[in-house]
N, C-alpha and C. Protein backbone atom coordinates (compact mmCIF):
# COMPACT_ATOMS: atom_id res chain seq x y z
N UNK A 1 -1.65 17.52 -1.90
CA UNK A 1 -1.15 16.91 -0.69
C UNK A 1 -1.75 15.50 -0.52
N UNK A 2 -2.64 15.73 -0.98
CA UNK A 2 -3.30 14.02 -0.77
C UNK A 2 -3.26 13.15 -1.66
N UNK A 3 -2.91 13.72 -3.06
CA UNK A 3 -2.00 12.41 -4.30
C UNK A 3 -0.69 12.42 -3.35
N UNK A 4 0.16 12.90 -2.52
CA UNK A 4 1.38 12.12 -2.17
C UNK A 4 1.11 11.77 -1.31
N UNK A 5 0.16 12.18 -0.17
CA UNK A 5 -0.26 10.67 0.63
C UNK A 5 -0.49 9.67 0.08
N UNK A 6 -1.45 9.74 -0.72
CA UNK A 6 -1.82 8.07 -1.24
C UNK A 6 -0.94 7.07 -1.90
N UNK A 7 0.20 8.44 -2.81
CA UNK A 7 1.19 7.83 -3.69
C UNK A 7 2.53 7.08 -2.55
N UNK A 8 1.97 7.70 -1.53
CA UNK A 8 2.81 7.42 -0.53
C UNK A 8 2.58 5.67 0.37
N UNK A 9 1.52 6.14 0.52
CA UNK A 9 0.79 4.99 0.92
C UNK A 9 0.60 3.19 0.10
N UNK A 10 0.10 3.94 -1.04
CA UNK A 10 0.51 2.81 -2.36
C UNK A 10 1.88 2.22 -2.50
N UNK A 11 2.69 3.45 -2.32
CA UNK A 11 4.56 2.90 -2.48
C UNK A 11 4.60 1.32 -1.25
N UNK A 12 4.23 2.34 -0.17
CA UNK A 12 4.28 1.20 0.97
C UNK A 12 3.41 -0.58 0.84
N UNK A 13 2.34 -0.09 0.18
CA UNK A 13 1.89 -1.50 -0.10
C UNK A 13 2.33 -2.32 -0.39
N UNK A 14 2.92 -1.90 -1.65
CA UNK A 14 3.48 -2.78 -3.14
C UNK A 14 5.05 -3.47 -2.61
N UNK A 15 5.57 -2.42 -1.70
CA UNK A 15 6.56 -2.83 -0.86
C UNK A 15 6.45 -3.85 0.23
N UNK A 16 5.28 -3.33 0.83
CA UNK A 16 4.47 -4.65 1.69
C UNK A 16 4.56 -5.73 1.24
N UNK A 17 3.54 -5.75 0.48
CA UNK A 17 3.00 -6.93 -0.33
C UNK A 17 4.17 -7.98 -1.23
N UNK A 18 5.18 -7.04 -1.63
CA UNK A 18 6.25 -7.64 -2.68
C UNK A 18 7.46 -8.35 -1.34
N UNK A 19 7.58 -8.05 -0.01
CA UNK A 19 8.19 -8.80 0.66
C UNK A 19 8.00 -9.70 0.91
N UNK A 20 6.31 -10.07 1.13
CA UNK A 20 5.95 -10.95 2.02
C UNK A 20 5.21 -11.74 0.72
N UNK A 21 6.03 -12.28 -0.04
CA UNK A 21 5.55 -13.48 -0.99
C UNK A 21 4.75 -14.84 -0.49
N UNK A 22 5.64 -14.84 0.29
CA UNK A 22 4.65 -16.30 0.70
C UNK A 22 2.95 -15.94 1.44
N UNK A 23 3.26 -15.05 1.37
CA UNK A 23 1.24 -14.61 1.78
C UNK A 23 1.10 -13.80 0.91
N UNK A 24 0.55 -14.93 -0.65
CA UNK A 24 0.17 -13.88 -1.98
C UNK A 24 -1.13 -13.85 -1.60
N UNK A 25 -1.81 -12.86 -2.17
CA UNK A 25 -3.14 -12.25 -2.03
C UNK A 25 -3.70 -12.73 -3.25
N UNK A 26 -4.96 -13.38 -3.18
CA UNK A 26 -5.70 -13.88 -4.46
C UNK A 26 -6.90 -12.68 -4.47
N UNK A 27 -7.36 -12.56 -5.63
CA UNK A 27 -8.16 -11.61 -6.14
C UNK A 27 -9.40 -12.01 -4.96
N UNK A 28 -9.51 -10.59 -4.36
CA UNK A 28 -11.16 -10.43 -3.45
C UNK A 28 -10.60 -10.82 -2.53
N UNK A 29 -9.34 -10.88 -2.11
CA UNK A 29 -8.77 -10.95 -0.32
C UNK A 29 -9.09 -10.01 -0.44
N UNK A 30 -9.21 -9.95 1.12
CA UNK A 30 -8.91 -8.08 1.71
C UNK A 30 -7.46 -8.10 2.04
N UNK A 31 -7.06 -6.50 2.05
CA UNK A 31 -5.06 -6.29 1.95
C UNK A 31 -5.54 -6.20 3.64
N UNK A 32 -3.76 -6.88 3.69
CA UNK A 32 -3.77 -6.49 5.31
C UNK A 32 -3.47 -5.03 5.51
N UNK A 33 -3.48 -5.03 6.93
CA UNK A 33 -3.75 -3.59 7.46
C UNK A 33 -2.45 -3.01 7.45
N UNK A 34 -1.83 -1.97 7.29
CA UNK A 34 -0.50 -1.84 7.75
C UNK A 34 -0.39 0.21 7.46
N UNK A 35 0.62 0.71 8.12
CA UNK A 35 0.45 2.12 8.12
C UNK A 35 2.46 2.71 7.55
N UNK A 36 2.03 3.67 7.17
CA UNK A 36 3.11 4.32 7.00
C UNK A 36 3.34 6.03 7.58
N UNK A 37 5.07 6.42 7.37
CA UNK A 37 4.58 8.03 7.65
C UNK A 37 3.64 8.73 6.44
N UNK A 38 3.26 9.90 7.21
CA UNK A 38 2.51 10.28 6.59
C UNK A 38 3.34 11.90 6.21
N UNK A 39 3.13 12.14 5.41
CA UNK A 39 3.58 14.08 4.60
C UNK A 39 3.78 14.96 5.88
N UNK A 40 2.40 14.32 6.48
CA UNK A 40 1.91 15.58 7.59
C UNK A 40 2.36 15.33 8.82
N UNK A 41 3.17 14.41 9.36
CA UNK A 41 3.52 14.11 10.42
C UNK A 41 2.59 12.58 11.08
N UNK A 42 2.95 12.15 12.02
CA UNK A 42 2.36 10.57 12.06
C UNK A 42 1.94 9.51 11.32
N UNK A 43 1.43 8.41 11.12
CA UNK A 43 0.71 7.39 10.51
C UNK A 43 -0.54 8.11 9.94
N UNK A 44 -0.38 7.35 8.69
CA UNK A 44 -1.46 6.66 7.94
C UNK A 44 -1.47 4.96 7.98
N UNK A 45 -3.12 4.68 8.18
CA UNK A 45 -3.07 3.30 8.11
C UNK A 45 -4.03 2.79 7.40
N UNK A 46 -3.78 1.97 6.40
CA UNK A 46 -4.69 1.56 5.69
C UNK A 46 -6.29 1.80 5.57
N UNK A 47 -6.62 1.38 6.55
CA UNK A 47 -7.79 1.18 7.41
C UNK A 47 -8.51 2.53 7.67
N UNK A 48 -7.69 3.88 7.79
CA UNK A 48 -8.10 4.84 8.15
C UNK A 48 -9.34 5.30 6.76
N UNK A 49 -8.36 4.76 5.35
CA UNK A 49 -9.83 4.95 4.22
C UNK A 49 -10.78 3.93 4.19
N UNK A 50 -11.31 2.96 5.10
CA UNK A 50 -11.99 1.93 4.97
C UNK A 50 -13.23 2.63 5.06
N UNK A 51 -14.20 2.52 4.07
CA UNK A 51 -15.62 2.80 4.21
C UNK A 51 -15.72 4.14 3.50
N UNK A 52 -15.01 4.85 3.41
CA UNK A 52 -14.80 6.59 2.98
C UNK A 52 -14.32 6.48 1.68
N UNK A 53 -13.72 5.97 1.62
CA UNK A 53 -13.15 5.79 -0.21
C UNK A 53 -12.62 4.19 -0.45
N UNK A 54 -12.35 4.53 -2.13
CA UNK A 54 -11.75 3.31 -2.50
C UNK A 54 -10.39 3.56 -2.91
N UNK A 55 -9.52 2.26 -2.53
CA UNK A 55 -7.88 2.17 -2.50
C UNK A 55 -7.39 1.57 -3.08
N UNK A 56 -6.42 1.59 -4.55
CA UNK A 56 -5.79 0.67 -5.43
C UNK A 56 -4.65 0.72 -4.75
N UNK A 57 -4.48 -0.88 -4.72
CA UNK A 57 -2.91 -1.07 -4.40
C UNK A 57 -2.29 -1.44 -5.79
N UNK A 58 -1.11 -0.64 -6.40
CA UNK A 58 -0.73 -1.41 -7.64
C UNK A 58 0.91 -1.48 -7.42
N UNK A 59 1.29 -2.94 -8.03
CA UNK A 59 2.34 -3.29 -7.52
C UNK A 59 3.20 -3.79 -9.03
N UNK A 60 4.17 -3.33 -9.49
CA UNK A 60 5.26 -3.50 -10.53
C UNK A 60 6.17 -4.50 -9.90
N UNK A 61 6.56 -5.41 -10.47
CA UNK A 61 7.27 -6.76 -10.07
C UNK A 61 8.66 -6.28 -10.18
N UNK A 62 8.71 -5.20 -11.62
CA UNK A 62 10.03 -5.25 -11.88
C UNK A 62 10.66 -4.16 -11.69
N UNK A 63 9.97 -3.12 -10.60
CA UNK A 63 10.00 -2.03 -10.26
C UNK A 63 11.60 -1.85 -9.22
N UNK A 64 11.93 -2.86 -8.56
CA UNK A 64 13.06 -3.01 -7.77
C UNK A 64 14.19 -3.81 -7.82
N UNK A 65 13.51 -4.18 -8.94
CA UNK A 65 15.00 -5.66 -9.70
C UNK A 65 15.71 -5.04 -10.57
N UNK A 66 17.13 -5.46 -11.34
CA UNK A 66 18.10 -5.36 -11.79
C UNK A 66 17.58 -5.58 -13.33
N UNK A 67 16.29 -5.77 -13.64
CA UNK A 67 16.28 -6.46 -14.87
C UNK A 67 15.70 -5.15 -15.71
């Protein structure tokens, strides 16, 4: 249950992150904060693993294009 939260959570990033081009993230930003649904009912938000674990955001460029 908690690899598809996270896998869940990750989806949302990369989706995040891949909209909003013009605010690219250089290596050692911190990601902004942002939440999604969660499996279990309500939000997850980024922030909720801050300090408790560590969070890869990984993002495929060509994951949503035609190419």
């Amino acid at each position: 249950m908690f690899l598809r939260m996270l896998k869940t959570l990750l989806a949302g990033a990369a989706l995040l992150l891949a909209s909003q081009a013009s605010y690219a993230l250089q290596v050692g930003d911190k990601a902004p904060d942002f939440s999604l649904p969660s499996t279990k009912g309500g939000n997850v938000r980024l922030s909720d693993f801050a300090g408790k674990q560590s969070v890869i955001i990984f993002t495929y460029i060509g994951a949503f294009t035609k190419t």
